[in-house]
PDB file of N, CA and C in Angstrom:
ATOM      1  N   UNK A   1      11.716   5.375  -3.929  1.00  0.00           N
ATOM      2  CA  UNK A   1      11.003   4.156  -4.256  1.00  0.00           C
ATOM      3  C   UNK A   1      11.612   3.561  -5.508  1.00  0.00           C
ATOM      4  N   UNK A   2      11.908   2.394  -5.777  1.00  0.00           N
ATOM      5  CA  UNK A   2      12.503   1.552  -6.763  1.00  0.00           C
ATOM      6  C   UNK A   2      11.450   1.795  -7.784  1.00  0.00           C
ATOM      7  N   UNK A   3      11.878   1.689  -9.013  1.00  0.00           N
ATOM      8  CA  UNK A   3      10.996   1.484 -10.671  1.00  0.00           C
ATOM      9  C   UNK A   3      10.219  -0.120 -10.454  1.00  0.00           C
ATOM     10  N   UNK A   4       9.165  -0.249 -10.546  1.00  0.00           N
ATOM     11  CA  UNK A   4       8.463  -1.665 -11.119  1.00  0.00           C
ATOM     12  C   UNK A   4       8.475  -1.853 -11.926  1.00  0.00           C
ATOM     13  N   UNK A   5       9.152  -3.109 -12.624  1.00  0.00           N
ATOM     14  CA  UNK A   5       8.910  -3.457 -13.759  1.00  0.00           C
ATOM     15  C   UNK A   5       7.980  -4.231 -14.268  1.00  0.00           C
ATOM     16  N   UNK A   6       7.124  -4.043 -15.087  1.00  0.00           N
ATOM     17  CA  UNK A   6       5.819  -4.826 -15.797  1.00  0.00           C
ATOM     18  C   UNK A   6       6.562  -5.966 -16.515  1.00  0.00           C
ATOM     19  N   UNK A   7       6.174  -7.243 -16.912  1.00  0.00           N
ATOM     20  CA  UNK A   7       7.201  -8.496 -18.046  1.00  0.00           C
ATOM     21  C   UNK A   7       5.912  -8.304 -18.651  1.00  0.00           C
ATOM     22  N   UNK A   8       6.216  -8.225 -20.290  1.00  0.00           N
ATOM     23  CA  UNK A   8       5.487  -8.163 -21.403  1.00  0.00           C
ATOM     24  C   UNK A   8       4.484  -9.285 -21.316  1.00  0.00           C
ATOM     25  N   UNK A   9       3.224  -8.819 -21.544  1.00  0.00           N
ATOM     26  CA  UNK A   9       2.224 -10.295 -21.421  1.00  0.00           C
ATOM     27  C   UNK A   9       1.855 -10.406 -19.919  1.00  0.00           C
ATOM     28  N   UNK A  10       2.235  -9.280 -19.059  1.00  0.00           N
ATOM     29  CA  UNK A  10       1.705  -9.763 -17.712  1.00  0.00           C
ATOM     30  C   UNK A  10       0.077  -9.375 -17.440  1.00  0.00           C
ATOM     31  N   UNK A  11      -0.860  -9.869 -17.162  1.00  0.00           N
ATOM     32  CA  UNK A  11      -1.943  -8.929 -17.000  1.00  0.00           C
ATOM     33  C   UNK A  11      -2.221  -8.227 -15.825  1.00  0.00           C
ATOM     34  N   UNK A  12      -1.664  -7.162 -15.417  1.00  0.00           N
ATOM     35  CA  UNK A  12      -2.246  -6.153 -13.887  1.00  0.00           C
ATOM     36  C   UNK A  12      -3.604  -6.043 -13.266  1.00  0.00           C
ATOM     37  N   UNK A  13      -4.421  -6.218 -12.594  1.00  0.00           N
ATOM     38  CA  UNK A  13      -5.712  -6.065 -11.976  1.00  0.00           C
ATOM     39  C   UNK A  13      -5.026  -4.828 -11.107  1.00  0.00           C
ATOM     40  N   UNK A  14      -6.568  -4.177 -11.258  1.00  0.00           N
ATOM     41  CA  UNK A  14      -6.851  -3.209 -10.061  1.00  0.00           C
ATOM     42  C   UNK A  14      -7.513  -3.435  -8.996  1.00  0.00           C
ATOM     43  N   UNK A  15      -7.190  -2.862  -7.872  1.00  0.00           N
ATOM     44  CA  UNK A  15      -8.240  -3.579  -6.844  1.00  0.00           C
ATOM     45  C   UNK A  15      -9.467  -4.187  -6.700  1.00  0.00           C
ATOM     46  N   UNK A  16     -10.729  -2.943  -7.811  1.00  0.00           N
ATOM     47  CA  UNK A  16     -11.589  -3.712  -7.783  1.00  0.00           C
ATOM     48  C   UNK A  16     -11.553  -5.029  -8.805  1.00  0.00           C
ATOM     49  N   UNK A  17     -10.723  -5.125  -9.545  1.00  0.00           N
ATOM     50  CA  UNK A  17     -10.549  -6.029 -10.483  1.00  0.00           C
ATOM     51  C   UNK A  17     -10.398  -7.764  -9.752  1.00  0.00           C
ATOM     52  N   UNK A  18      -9.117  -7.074  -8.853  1.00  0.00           N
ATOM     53  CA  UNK A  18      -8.991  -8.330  -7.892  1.00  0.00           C
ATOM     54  C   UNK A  18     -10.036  -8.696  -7.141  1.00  0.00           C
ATOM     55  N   UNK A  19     -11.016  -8.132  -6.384  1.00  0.00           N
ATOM     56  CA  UNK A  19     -11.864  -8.023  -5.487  1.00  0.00           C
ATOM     57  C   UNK A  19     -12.944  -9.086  -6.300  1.00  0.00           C
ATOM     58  N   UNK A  20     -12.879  -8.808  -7.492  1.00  0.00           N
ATOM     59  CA  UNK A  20     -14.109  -9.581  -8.343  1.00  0.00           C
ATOM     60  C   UNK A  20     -13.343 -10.870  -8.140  1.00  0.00           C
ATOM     61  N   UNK A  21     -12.357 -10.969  -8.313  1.00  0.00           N
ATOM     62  CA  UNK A  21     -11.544 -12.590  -8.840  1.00  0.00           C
ATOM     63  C   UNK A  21     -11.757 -13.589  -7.520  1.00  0.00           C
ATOM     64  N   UNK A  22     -11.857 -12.410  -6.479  1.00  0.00           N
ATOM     65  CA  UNK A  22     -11.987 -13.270  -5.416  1.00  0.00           C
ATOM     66  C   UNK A  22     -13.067 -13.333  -4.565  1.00  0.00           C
ATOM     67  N   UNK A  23     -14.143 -12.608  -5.287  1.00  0.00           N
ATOM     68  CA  UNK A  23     -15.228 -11.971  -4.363  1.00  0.00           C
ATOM     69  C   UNK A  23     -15.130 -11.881  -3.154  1.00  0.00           C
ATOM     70  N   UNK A  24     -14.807 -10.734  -3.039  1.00  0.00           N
ATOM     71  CA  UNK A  24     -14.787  -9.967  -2.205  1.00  0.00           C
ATOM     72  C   UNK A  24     -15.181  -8.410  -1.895  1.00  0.00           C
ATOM     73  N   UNK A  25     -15.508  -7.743  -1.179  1.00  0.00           N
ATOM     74  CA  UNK A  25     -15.485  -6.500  -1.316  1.00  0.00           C
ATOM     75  C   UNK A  25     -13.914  -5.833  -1.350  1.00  0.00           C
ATOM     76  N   UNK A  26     -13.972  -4.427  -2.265  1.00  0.00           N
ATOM     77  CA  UNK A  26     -12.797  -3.739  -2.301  1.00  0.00           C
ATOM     78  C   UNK A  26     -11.942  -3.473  -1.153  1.00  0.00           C
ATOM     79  N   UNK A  27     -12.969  -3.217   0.176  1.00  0.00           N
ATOM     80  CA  UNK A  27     -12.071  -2.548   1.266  1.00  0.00           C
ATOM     81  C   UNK A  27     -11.802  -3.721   2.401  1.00  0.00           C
ATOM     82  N   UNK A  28     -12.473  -5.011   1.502  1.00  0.00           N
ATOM     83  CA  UNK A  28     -11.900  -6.324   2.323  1.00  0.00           C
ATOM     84  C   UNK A  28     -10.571  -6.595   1.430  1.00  0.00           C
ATOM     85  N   UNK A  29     -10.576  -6.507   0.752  1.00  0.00           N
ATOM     86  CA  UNK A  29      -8.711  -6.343   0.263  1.00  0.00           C
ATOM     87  C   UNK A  29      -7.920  -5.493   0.546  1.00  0.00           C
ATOM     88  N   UNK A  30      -8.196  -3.988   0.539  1.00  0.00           N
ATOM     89  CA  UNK A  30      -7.583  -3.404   1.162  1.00  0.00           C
ATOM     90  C   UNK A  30      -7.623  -3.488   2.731  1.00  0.00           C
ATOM     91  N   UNK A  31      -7.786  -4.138   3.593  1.00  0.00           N
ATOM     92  CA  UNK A  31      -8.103  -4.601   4.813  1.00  0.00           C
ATOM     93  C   UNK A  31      -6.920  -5.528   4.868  1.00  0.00           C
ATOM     94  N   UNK A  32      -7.087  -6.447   3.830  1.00  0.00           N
ATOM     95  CA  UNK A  32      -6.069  -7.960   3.644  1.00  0.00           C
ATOM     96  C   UNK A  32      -4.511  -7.059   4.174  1.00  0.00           C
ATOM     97  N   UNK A  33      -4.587  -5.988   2.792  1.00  0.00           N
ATOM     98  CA  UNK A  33      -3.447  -5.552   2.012  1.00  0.00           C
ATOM     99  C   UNK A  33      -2.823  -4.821   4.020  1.00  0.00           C
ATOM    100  N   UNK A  34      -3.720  -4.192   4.521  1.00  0.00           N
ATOM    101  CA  UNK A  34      -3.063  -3.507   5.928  1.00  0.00           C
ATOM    102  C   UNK A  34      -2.353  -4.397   6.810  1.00  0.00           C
ATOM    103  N   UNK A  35      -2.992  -5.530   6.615  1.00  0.00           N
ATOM    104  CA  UNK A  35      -3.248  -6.518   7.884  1.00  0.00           C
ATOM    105  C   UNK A  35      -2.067  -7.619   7.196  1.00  0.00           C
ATOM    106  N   UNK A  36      -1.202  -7.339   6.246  1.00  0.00           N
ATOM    107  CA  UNK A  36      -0.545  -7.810   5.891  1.00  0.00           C
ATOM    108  C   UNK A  36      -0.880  -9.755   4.728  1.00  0.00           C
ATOM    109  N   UNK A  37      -2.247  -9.581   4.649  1.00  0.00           N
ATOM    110  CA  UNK A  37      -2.767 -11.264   4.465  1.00  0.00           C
ATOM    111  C   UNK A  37      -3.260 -10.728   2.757  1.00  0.00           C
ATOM    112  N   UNK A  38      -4.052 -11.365   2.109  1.00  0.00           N
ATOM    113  CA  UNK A  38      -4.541 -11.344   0.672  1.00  0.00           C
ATOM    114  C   UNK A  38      -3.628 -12.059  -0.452  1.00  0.00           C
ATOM    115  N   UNK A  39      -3.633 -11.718  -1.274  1.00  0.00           N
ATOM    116  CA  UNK A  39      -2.883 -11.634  -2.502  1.00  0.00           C
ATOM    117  C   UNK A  39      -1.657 -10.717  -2.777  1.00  0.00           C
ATOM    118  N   UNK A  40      -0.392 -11.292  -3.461  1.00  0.00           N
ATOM    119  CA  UNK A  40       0.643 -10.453  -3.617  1.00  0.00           C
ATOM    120  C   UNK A  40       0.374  -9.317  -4.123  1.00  0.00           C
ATOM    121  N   UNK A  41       0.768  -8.194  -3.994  1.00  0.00           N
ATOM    122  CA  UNK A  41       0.356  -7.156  -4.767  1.00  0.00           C
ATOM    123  C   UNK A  41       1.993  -6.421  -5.153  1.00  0.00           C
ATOM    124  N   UNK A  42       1.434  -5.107  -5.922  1.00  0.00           N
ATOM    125  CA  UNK A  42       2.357  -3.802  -5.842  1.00  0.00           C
ATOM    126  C   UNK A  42       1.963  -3.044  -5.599  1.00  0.00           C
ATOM    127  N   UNK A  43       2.852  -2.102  -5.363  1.00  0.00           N
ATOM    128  CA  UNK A  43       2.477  -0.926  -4.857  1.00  0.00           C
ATOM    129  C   UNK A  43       3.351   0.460  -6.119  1.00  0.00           C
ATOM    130  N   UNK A  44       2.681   0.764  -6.755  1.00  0.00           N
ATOM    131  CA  UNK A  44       3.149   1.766  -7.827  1.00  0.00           C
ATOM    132  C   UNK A  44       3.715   3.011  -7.802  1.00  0.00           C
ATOM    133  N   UNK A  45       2.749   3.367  -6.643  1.00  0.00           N
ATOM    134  CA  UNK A  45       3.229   4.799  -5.904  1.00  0.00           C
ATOM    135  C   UNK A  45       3.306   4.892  -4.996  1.00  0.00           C
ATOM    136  N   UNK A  46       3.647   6.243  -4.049  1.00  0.00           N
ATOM    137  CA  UNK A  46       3.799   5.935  -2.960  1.00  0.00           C
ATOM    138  C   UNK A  46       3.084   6.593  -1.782  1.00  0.00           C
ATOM    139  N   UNK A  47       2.732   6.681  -0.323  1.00  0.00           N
ATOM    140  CA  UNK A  47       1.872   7.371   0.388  1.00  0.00           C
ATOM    141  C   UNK A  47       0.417   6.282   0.187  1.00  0.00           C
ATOM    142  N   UNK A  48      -0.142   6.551   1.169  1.00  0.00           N
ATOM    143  CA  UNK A  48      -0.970   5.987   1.874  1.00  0.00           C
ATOM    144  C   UNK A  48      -2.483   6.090   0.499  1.00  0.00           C
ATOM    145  N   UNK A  49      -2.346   6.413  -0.333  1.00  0.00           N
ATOM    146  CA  UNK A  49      -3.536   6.705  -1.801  1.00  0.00           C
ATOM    147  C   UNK A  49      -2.239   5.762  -3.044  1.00  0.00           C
ATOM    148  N   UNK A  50      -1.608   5.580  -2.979  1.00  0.00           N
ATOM    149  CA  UNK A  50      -0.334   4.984  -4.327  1.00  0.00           C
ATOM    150  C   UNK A  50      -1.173   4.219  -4.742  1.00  0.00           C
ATOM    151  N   UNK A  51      -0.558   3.875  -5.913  1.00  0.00           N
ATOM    152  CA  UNK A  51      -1.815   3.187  -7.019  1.00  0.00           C
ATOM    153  C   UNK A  51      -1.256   1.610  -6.456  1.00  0.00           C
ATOM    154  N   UNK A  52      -1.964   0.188  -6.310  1.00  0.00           N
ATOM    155  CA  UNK A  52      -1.903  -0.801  -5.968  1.00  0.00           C
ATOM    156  C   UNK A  52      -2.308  -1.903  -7.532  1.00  0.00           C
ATOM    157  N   UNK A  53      -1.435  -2.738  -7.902  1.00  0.00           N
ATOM    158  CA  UNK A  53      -1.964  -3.641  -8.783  1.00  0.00           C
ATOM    159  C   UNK A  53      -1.663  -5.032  -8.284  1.00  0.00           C
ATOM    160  N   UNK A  54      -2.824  -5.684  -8.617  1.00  0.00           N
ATOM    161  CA  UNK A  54      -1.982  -7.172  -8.728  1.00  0.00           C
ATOM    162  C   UNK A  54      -1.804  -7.713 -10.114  1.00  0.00           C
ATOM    163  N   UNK A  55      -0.969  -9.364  -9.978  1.00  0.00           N
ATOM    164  CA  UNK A  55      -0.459  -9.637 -11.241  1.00  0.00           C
ATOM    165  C   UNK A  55      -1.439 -10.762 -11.023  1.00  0.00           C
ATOM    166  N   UNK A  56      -2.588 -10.959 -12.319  1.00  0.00           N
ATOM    167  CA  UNK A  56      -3.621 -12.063 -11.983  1.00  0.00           C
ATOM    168  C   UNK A  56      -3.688 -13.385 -11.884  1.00  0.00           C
ATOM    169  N   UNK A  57      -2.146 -14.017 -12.369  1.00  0.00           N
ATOM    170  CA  UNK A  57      -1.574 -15.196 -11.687  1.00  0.00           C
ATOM    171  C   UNK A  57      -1.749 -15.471 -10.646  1.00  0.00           C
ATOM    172  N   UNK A  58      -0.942 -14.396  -9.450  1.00  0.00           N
ATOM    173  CA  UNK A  58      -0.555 -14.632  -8.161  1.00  0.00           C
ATOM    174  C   UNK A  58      -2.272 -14.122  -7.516  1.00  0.00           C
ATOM    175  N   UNK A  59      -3.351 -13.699  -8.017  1.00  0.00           N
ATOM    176  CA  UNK A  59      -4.649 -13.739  -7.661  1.00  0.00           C
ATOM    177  C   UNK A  59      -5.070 -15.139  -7.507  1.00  0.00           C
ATOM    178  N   UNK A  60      -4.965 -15.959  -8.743  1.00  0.00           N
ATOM    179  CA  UNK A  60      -5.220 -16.936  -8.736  1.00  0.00           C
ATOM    180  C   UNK A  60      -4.947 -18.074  -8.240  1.00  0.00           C
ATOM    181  N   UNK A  61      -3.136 -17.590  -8.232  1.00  0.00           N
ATOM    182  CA  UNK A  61      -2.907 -18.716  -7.505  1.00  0.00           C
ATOM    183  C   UNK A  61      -3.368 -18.504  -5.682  1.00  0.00           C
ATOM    184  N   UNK A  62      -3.057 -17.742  -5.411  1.00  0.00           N
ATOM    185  CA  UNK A  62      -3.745 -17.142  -4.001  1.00  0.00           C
ATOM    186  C   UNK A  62      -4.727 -17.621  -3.556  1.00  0.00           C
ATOM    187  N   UNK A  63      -5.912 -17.489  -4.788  1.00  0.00           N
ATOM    188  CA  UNK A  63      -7.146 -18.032  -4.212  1.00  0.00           C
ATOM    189  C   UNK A  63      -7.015 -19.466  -4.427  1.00  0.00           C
ATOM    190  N   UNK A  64      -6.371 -20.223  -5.336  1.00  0.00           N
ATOM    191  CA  UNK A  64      -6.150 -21.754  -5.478  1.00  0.00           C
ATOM    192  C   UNK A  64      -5.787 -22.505  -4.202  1.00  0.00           C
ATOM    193  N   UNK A  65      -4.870 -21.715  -3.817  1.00  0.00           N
ATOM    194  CA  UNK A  65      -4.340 -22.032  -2.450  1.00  0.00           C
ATOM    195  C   UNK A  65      -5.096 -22.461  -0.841  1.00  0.00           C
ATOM    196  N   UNK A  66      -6.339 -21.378  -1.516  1.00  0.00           N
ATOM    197  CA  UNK A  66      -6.936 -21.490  -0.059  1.00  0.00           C
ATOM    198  C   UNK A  66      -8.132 -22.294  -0.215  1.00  0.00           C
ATOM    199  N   UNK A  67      -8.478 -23.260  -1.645  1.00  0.00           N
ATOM    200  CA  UNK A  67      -9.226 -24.025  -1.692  1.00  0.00           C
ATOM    201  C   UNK A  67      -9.635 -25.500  -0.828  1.00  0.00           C
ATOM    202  N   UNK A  68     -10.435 -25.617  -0.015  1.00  0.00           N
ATOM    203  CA  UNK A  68     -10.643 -26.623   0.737  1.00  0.00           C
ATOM    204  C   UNK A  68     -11.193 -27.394   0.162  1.00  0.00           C
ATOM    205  N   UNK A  69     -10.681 -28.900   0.481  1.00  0.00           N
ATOM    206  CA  UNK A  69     -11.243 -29.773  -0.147  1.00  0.00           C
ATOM    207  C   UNK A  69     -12.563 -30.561   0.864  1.00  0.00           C
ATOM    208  N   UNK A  70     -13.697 -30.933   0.638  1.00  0.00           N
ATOM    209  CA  UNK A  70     -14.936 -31.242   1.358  1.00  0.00           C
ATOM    210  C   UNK A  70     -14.447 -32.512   2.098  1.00  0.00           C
TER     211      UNK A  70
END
């Protein structure tokens, strides 16, 4: 598995971290994350338990994205 690199000043969320940003439940992101759909993520480690972060930009922008307008 390749090294991830963190850029100084980035802020990481943890799943449930993300889950709040987007309300959602935890295992509806990890659901996203199987099914290939959600928010960009990483993957830190490796095997089917590896630690998962997102970068809370690409949360945001994610959810910006899917904003409908009325």
């Amino acid at each position: 598995m390749s090294e991830v690199t963190i850029p100084d000043g980035e802020d990481w969320l943890t799943p449930p971290e993300a889950a709040k940003v987007v309300k959602v439940a935890v295992q509806t992101l990890a659901n996203w994350r199987a099914a290939g759909l959600g928010p960009p993520y990483s993957k830190l480690s490796e095997g089917r338990a590896g630690r998962v972060r997102y970068l809370r930009r690409d949360v945001l922008r994610w959810r910006a994205e899917r904003q409908v307008a009325a």
